[in-house]
Protein backbone atom coordinates (compact mmCIF):
# COMPACT_ATOMS: atom_id res chain seq x y z
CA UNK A 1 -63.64 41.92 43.70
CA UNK A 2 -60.32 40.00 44.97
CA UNK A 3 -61.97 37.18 44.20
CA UNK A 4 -62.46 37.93 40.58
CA UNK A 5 -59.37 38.91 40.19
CA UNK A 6 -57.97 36.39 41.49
CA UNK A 7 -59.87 34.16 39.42
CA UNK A 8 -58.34 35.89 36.39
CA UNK A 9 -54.93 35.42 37.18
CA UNK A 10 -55.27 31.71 37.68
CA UNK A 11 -57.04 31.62 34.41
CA UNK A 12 -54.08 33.42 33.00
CA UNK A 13 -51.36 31.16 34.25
CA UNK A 14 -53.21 27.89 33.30
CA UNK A 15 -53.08 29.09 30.01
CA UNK A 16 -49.88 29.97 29.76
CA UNK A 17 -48.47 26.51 31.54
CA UNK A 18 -50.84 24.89 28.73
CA UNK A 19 -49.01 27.01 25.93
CA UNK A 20 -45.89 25.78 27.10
CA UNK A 21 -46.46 22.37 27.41
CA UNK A 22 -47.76 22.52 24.00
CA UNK A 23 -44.88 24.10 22.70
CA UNK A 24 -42.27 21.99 24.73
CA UNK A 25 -44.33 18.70 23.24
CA UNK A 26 -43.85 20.11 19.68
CA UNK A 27 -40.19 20.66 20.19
CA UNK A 28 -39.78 17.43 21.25
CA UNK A 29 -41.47 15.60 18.29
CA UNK A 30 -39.70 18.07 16.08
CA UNK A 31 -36.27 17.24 17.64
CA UNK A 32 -37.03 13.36 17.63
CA UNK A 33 -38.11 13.46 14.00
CA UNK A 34 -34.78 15.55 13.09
CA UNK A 35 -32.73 13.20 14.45
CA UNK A 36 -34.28 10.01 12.67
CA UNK A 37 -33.87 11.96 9.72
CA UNK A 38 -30.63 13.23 10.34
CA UNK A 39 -29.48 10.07 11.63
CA UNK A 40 -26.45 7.99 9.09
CA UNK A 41 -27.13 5.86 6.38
CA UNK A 42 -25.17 3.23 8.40
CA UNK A 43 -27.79 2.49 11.14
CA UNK A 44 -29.92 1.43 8.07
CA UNK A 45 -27.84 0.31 5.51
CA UNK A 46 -24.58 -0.67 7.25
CA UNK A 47 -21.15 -0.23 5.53
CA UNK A 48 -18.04 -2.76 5.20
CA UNK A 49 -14.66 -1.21 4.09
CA UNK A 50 -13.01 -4.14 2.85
CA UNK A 51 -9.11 -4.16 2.74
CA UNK A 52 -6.60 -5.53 0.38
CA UNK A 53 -3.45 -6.60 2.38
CA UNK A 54 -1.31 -9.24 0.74
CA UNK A 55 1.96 -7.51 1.18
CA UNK A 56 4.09 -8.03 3.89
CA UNK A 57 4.92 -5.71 6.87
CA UNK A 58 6.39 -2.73 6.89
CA UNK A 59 6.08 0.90 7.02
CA UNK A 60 4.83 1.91 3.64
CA UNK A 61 2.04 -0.97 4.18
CA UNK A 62 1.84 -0.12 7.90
CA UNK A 63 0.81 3.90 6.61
CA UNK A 64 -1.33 1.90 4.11
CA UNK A 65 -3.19 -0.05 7.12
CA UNK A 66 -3.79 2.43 9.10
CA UNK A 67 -4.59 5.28 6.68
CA UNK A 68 -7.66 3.01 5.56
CA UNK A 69 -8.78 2.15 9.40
CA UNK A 70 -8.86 5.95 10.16
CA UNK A 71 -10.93 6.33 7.41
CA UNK A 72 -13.58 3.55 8.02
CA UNK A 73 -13.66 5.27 11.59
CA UNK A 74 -13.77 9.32 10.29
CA UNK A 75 -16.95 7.80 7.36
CA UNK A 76 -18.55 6.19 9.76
CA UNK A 77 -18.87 2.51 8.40
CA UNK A 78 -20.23 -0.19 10.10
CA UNK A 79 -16.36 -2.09 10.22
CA UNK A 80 -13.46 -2.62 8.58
CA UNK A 81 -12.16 -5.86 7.26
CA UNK A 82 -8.27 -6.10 6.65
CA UNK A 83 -8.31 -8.81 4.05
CA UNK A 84 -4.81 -10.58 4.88
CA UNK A 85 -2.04 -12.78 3.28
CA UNK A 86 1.14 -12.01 4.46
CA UNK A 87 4.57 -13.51 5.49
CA UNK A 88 4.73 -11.17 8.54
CA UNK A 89 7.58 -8.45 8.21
CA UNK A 90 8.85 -5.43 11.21
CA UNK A 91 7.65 -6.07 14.47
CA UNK A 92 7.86 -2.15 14.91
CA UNK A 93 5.43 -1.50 11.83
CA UNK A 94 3.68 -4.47 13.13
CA UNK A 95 3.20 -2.83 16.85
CA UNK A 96 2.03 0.62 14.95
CA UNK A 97 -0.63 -1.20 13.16
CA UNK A 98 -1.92 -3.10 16.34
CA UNK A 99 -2.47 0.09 18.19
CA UNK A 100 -4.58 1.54 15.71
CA UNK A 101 -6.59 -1.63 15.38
CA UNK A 102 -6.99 -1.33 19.67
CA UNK A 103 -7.76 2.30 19.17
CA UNK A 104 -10.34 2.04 16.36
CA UNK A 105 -13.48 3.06 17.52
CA UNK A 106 -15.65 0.77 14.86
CA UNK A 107 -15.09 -2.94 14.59
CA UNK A 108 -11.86 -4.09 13.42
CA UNK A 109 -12.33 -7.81 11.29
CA UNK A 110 -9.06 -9.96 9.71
CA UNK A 111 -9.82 -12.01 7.56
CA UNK A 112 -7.11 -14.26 6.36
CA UNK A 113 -8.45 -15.00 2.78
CA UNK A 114 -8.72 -15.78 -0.21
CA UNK A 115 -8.11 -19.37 0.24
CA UNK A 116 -3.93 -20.44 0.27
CA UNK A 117 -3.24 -16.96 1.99
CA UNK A 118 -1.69 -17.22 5.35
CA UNK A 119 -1.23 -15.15 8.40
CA UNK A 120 2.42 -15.60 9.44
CA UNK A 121 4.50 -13.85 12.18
CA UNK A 122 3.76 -10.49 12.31
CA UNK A 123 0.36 -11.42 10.19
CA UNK A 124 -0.58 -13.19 13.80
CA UNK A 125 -0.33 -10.24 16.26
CA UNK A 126 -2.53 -8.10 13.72
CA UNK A 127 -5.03 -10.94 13.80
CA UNK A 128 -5.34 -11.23 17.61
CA UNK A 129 -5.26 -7.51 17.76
CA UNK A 130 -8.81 -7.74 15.72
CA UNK A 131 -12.02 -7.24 17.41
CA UNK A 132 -13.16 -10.36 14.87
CA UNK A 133 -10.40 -12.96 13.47
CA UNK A 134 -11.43 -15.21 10.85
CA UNK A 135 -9.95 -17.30 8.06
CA UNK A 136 -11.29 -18.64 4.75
CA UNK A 137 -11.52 -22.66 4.54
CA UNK A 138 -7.93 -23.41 3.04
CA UNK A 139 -5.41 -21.44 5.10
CA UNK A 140 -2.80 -21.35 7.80
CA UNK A 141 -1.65 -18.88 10.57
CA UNK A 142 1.08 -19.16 12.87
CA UNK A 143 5.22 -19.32 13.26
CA UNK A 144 5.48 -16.55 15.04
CA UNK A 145 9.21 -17.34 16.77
CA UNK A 146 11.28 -14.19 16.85
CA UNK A 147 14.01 -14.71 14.56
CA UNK A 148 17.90 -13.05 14.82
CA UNK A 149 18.63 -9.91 11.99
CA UNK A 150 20.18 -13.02 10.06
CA UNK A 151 17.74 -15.43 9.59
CA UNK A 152 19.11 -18.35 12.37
CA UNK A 153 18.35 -18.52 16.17
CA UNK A 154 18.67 -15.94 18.82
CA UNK A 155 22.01 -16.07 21.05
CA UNK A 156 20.58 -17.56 24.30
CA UNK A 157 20.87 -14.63 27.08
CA UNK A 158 18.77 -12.52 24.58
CA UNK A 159 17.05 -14.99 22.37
CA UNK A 160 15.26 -15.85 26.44
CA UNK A 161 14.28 -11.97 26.56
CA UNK A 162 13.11 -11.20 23.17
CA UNK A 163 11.10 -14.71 23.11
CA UNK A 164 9.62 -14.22 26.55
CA UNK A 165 8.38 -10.55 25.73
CA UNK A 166 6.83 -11.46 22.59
CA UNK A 167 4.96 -14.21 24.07
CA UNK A 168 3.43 -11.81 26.88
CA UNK A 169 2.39 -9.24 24.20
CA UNK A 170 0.42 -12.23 22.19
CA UNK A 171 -1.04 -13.84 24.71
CA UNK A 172 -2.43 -10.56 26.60
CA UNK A 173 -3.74 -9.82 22.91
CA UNK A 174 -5.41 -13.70 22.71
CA UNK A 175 -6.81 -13.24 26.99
CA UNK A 176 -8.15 -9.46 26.06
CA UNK A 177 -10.27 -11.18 23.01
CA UNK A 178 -11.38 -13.96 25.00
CA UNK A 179 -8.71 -16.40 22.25
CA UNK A 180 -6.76 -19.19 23.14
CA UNK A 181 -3.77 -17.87 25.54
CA UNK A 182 -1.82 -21.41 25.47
CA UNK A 183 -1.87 -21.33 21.57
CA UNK A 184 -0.61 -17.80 21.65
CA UNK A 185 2.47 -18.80 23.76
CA UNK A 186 3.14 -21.39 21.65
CA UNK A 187 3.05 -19.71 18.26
CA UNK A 188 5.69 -17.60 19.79
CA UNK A 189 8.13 -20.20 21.76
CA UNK A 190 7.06 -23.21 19.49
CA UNK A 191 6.60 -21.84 15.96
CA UNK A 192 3.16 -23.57 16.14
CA UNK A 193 1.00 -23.60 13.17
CA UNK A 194 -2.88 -24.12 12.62
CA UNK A 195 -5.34 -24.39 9.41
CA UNK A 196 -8.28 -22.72 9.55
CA UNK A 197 -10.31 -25.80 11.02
CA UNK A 198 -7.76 -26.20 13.51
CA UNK A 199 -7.64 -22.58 14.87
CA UNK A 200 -11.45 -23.06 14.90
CA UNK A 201 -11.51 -26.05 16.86
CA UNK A 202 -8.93 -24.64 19.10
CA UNK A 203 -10.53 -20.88 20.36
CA UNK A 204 -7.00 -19.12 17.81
CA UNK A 205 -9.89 -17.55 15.75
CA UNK A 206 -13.48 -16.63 16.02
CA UNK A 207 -15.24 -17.95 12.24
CA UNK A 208 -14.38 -19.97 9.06
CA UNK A 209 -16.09 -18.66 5.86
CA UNK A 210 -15.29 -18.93 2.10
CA UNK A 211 -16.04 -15.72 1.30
CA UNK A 212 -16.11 -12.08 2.99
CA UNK A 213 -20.07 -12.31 2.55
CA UNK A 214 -20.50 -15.29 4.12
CA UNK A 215 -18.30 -14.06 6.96
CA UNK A 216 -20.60 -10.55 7.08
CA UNK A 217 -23.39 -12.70 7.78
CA UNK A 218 -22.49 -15.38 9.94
CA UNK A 219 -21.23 -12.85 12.56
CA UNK A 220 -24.05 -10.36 12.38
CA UNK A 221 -25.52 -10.13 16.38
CA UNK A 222 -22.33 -10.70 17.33
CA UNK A 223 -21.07 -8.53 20.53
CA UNK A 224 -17.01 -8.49 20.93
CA UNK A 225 -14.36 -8.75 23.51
CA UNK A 226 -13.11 -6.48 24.84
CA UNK A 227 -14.95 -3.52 23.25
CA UNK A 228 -18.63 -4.71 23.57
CA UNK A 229 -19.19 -4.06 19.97
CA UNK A 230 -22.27 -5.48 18.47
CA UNK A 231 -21.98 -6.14 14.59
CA UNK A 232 -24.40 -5.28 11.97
CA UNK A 233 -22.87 -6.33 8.86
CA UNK A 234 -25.44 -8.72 7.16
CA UNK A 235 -25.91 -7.69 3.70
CA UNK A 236 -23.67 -4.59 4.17
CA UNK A 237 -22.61 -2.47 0.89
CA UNK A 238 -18.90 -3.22 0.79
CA UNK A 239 -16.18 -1.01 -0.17
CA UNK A 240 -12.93 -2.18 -1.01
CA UNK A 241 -9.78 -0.54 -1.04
CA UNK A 242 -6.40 -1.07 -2.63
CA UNK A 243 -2.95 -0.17 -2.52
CA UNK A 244 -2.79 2.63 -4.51
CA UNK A 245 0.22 3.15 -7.36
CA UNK A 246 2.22 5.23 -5.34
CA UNK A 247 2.44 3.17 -2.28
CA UNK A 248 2.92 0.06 -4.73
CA UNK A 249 5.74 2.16 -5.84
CA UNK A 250 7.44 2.89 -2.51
CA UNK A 251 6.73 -0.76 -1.14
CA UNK A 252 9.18 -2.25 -4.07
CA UNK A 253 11.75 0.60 -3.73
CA UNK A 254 12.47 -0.59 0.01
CA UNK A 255 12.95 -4.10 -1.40
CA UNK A 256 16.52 -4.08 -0.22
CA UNK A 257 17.83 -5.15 -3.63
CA UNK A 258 16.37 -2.62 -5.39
CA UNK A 259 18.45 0.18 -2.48
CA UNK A 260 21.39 -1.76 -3.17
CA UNK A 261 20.73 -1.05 -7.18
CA UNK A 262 20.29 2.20 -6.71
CA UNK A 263 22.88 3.02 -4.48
CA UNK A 264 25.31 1.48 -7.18
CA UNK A 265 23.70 3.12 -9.60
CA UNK A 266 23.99 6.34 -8.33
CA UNK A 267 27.60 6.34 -7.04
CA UNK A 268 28.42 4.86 -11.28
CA UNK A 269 26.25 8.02 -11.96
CA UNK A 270 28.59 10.46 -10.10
CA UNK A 271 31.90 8.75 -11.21
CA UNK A 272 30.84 8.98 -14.73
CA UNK A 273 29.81 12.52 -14.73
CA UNK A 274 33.23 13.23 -12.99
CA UNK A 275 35.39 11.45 -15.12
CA UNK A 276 33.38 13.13 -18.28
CA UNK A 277 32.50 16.78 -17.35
CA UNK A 278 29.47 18.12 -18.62
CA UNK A 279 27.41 15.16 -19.83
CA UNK A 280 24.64 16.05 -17.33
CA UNK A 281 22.62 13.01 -17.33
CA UNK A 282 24.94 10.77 -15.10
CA UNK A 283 25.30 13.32 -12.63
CA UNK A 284 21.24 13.80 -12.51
CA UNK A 285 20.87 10.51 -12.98
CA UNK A 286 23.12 9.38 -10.54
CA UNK A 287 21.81 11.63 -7.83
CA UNK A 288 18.52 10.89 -8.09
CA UNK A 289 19.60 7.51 -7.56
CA UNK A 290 20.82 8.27 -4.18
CA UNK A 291 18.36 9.91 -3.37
CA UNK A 292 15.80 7.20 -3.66
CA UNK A 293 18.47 4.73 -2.60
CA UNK A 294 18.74 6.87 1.35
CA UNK A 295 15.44 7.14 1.19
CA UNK A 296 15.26 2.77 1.45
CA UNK A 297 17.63 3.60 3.50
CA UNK A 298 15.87 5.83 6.45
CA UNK A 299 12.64 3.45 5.86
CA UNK A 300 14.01 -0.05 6.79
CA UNK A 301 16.35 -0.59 9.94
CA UNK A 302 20.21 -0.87 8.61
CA UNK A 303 23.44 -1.35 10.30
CA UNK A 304 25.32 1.56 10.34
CA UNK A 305 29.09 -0.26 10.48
CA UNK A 306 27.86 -2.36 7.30
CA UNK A 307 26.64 0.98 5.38
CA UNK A 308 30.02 1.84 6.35
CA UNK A 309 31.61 -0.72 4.48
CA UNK A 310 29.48 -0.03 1.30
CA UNK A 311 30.80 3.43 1.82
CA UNK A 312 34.53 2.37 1.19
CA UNK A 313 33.91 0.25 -1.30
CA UNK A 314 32.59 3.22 -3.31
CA UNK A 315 35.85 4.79 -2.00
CA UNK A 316 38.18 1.73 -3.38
CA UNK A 317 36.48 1.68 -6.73
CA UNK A 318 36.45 5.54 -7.50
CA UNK A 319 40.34 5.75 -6.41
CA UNK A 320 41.10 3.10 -8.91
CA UNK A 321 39.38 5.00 -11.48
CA UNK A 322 41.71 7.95 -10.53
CA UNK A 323 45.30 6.19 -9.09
CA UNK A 324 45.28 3.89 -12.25
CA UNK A 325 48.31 1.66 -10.68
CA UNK A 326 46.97 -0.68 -8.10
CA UNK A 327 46.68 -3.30 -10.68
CA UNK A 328 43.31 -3.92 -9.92
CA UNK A 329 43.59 -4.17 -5.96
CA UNK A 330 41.70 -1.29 -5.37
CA UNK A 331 38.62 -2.91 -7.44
CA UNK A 332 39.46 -5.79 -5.70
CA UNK A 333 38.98 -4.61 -2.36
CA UNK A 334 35.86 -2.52 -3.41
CA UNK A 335 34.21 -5.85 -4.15
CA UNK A 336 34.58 -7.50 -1.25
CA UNK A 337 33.53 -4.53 0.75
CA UNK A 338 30.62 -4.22 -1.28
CA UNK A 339 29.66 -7.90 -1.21
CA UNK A 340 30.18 -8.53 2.64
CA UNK A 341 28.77 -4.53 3.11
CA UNK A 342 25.07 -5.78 0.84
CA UNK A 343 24.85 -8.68 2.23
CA UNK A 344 24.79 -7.38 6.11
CA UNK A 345 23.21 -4.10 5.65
CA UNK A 346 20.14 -5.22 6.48
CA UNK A 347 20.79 -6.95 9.16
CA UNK A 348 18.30 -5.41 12.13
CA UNK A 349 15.57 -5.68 9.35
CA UNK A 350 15.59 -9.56 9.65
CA UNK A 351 15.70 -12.20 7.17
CA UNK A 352 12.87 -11.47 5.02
CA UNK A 353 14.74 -8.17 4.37
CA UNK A 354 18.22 -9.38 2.62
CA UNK A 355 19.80 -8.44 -0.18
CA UNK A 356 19.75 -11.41 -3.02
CA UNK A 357 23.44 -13.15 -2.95
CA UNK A 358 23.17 -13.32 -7.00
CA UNK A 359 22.30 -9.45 -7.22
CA UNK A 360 24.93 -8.56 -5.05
CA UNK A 361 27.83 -10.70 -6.79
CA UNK A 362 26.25 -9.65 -9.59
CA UNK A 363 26.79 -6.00 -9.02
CA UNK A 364 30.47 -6.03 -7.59
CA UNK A 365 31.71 -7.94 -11.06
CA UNK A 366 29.92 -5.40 -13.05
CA UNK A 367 31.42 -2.80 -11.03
CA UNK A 368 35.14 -4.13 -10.98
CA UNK A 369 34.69 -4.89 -14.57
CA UNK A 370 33.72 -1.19 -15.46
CA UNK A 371 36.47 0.25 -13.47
CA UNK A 372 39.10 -2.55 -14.47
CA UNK A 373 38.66 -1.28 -18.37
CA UNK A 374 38.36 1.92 -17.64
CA UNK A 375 41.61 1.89 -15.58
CA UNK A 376 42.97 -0.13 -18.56
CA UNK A 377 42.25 2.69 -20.82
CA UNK A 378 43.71 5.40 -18.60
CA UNK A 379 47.09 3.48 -18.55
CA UNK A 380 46.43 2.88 -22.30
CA UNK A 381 46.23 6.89 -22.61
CA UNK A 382 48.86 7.21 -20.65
CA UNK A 383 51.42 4.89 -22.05
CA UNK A 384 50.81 6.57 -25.24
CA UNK A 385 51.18 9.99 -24.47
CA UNK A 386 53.98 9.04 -22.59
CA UNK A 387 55.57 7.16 -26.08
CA UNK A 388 54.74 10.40 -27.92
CA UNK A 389 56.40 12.49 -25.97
CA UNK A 390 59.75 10.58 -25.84
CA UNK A 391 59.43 9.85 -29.13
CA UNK A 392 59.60 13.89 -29.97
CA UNK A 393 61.93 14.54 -27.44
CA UNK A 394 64.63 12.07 -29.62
């Protein structure tokens, strides 16, 4: 009687174990077929997001840059190609864009193109920075010397410092990616500069291709340094992004002689609604101007002692307008401090970021002019009322 019921028992639990490895097989294929299904387009049809970039560096394009790499990372494409010709630009905008490139968790590929672009200064650190660097047939990169705020060499003590620091940042970028690390100490302390077949020859870049096609499928298979990414961009669907009008927009308004403008602008603005109460427009005009014009400001780097000088010059010009008997020193004085004030404002920006000799000479005679006749007229006024009045009084 044990026995059978024994017998029964065993029976029961072989069943059940048999139930469950049934049921833990189904779950499995289920699982395994829900995840092929639910698995991204990518893995079959990989995606490029292919990026416009011939602008040079700063932080309206740095925003620009990144915003696009954080999306080809949040949609899940396959990589992102920054499609580069610039002149360089900020080394801090430069620095932001090179740590999201190192952070990006999909491939990261410059591609200096279409042919006569050029990947200069900054344009060189955000190439090394890539996971893939290549360049189309018929351009350049290099000349990446750290220049003063003015344009001409370094003073020695620091010129030694800045110099030596740049060079370690470009060549740990070049030795991470497996580059050439001589090459990258040179384009810093030697302003050296390659062609595309040159760079090739010479481990600076990874491929040469005409076009970003080509390039797609001459490094698909390809596993990179550091990250250990391998490619899969043969025949990927390519996206391509540009700037879009509002950026376009902000990048001229921080041309520095477009600030300059509009911080002349605006102050003329001001003076005119002052001196004619009520008119509306100049006022609105004028502080919309300013606006805009600090705006520039707070974007690029400026010197604060030659903002300072712009500042009095407003000062000498408006108390012309109102003292009326400097004979014209006061709008003398204003345009000197505004030409010497424009023309150094800029200063930590470097020389790519200076305001246009022409424009600025430009703008002080305009602005002397304007307040020489209306100081004219005011005396004018004056002199008449004063005639008037001793011609009543006899």
């Amino acid at each position: 009687m044990a026995e059978a019921r024994g017998s029964l028992v065993d029976r029961i639990f072989t069943a059940v174990r048999a139930a469950l490895l049934r049921g833990l097989l189904f779950f499995s294929l289920a699982a395994a077929v829900l995840l092929a299904l639910s698995s991204p387009a990518s893995a079959a049809e990989p995606r490029v997001l292919a990026v416009e970039f011939e602008n040079d560096v700063n932080p309206v394009t740095q925003d620009y840059l990144n915003d696009a790499i954080g999306r080809a990372n949040r949609e899940g494409y396959s990589a992102v190609v920054i499609l580069m010709d610039t002149p360089g630009g900020l080394s801090e905008a430069m620095r932001q864009i090179v740590k999201k490139e190192l952070e990006s968790r999909i491939p990261v590929i410059v591609y200096v193109s279409p042919d006569g672009s050029r990947a200069a200064s900054a344009g060189v650190w955000i190439g090394q920075a890539a996971d893939i660097l290549a360049m189309a047939p018929q351009t350049n990169l290099g000349s990446s010397t750290p220049i003063s705020i003015g344009g001409e060499d370094i003073q020695k003590d620091l010129r030694r410092k800045v110099v030596n620091d740049a060079a370690a940042q470009l060549r740990a970028l070049a030795q991470s990616h497996g580059r050439n690390v001589k090459w990258a100490d040179d384009a810093v302390r030697k302003a050296s500069n390659l062609t595309a077949d040159e760079a090739l020859r010479m481990n600076v870049i990874d491929v040469v291709a005409p076009t970003l096609a080509a390039l797609l499928t001459k490094i698909d298979g390809r596993k990179t340094v550091p990250k250990g990414f391998v490619l899969r961009t043969a025949g990927a669907e390519i996206d391509t992004v540009k700037m879009g009008l509002w950026k376009r927009i902000l990048d001229t308004i921080i041309d520095p002689n477009i600030i300059a403008l509009l911080l002349s602008l605006g102050v003329l603005g001001i003076v005119v609604e002052l001196w004619n109460p009520g008119l509306i427009f100049p006022a609105t005009f004028g502080v919309v101007s300013l606006i805009v014009g600090f705006w520039g400001l707070q974007v690029l780097p400026i010197s604060w002692a030659w903002l300072l000088l712009m500042l009095f010059a407003f000062a000498f010009w408006i108390a012309e307008l109102f003292v009326g008997f400097s004979h014209g020193a006061l709008s003398l004085a204003g345009a000197v401090c505004f030409v010497f004030g424009s023309l150094l404002l800029f200063e930590p920006a470097g020389s790519a970021y200076q305001v246009s000799l022409p424009v600025v000479l430009s703008v002080a005679a305009v602005f002397s002019l304007f307040f020489f006749v209306a100081v004219a007229k005011v005396i004018a006024v004056r002199l008449s009322s004063w005639s008037t009045n001793i011609s009543a009084e006899s």
